[in-house]
C-alpha atoms as a PDB file:
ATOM      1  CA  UNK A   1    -143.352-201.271 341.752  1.00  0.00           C
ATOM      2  CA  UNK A   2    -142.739-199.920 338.058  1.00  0.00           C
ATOM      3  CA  UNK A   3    -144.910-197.176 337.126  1.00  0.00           C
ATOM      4  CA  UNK A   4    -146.940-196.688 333.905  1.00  0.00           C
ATOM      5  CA  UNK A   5    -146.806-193.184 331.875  1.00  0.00           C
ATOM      6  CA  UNK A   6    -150.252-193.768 332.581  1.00  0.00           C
ATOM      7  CA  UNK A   7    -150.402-194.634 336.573  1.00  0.00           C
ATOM      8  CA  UNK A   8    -148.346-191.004 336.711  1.00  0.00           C
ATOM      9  CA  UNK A   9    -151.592-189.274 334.981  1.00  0.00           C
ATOM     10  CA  UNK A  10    -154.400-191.453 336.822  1.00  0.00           C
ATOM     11  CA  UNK A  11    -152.056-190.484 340.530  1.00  0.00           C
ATOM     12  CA  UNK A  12    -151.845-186.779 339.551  1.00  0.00           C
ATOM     13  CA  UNK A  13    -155.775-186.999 338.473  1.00  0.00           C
ATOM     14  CA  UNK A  14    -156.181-188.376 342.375  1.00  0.00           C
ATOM     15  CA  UNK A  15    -153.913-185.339 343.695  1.00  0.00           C
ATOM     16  CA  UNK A  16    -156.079-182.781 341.942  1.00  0.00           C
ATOM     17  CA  UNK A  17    -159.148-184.640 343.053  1.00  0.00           C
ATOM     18  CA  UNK A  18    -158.157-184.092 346.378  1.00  0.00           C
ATOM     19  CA  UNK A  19    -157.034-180.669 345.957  1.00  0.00           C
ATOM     20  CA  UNK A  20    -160.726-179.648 344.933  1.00  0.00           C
ATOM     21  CA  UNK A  21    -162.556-181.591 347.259  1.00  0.00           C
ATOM     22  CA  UNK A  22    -160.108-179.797 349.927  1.00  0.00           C
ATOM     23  CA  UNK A  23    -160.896-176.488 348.455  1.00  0.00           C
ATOM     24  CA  UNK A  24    -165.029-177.227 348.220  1.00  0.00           C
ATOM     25  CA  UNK A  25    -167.213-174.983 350.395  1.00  0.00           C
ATOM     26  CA  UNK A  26    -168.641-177.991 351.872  1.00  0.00           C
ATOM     27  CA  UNK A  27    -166.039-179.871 353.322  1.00  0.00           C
ATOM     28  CA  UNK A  28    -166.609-181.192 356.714  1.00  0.00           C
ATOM     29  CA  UNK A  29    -163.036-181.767 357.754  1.00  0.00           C
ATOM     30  CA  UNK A  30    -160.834-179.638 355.985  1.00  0.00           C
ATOM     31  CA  UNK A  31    -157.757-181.247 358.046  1.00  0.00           C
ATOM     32  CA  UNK A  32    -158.558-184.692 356.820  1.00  0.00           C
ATOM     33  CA  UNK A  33    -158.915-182.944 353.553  1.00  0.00           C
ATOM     34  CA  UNK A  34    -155.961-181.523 353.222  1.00  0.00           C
ATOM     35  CA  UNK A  35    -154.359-184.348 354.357  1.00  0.00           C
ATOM     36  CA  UNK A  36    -155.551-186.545 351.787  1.00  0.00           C
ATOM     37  CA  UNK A  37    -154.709-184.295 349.421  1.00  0.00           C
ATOM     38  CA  UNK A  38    -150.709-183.796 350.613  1.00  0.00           C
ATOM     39  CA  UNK A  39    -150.417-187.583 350.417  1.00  0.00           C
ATOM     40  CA  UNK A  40    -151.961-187.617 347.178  1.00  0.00           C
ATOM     41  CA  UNK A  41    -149.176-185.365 346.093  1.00  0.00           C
ATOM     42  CA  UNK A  42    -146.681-187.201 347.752  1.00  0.00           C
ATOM     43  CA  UNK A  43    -147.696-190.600 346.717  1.00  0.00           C
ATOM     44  CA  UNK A  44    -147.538-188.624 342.607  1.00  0.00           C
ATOM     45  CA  UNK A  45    -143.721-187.185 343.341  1.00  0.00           C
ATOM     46  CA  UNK A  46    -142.786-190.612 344.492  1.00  0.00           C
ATOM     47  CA  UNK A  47    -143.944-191.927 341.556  1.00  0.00           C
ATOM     48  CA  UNK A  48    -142.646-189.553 339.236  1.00  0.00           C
ATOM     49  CA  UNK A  49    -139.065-190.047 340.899  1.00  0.00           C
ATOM     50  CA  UNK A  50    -139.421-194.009 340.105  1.00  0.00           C
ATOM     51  CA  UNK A  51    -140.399-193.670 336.846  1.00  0.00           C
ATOM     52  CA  UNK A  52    -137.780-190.846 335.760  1.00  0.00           C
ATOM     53  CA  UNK A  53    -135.160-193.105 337.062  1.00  0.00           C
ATOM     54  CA  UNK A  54    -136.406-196.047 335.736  1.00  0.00           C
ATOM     55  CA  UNK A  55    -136.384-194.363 331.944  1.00  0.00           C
ATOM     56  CA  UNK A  56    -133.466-192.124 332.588  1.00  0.00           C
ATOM     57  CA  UNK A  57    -135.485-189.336 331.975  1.00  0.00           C
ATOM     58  CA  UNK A  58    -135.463-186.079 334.012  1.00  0.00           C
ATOM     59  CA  UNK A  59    -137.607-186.110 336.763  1.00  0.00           C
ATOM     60  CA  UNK A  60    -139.448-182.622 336.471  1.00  0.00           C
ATOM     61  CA  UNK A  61    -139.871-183.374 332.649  1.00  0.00           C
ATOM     62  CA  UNK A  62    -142.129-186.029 333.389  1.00  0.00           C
ATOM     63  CA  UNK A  63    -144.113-184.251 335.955  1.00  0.00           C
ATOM     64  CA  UNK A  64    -144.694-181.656 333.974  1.00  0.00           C
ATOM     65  CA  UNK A  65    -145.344-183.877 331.180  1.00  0.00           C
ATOM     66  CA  UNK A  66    -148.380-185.902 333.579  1.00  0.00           C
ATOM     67  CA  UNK A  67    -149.353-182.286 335.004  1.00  0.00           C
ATOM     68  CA  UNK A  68    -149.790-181.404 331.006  1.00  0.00           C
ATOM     69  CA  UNK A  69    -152.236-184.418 330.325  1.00  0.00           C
ATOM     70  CA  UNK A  70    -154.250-183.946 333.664  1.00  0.00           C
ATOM     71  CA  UNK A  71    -154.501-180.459 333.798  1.00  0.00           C
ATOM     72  CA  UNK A  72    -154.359-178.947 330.148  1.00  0.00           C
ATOM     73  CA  UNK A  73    -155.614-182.750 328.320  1.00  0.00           C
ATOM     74  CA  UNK A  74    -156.674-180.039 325.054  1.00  0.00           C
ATOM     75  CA  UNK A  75    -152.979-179.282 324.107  1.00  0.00           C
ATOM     76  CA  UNK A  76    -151.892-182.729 323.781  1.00  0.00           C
ATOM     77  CA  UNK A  77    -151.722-184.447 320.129  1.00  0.00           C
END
C-alpha cells in the first residue's frame, strides 16, 4: 500500500497516542499497553521506510519530518 505524507502524521499521531495512554497512571494492563504502543511504532517505521523509498527520499528525513508535524505542529509554516 502507498502511503500519504499524511497517513505518516495520522500513524505517528496513533504511536504517541499509545505512548501516553501506556504512560497514564491509570492503565489497567500496562503489558497490553505497551504492546500497543511498540506496534504502533512499528506499524509508523514501516511506513516511513515505504514511503522514503517510494519518493527516493531519505528515510530518517521523513520521520523526522512526520515526528515535526505531530509533535512540534507550532514550528511548521
Amino acid at each position: 500500500m502507498a502511503h500519504t505524507f499524511e497517513d505518516l502524521v495520522q500513524l505517528e499521531q496513533a504511536a504517541v497516542q499509545a505512548h501516553q495512554h501506556y504512560l497514564s497512571p491509570d492503565v489497567d494492563d500496562p503489558d497490553a499497553a505497551r504492546q500497543a504502543w511498540v506496534d504502533a511504532a512499528a506499524v509508523f517505521q514501516a511506513a516511513v521506510t515505504e514511503y522514503a523509498a517510494a519518493e527516493g527520499k531519505s528515510r530518517v528525513d521523513v520521520e523526522m519530518a512526520a515526528k515535526k508535524t505531530v509533535r512540534h505542529p507550532e514550528t511548521e509554516g
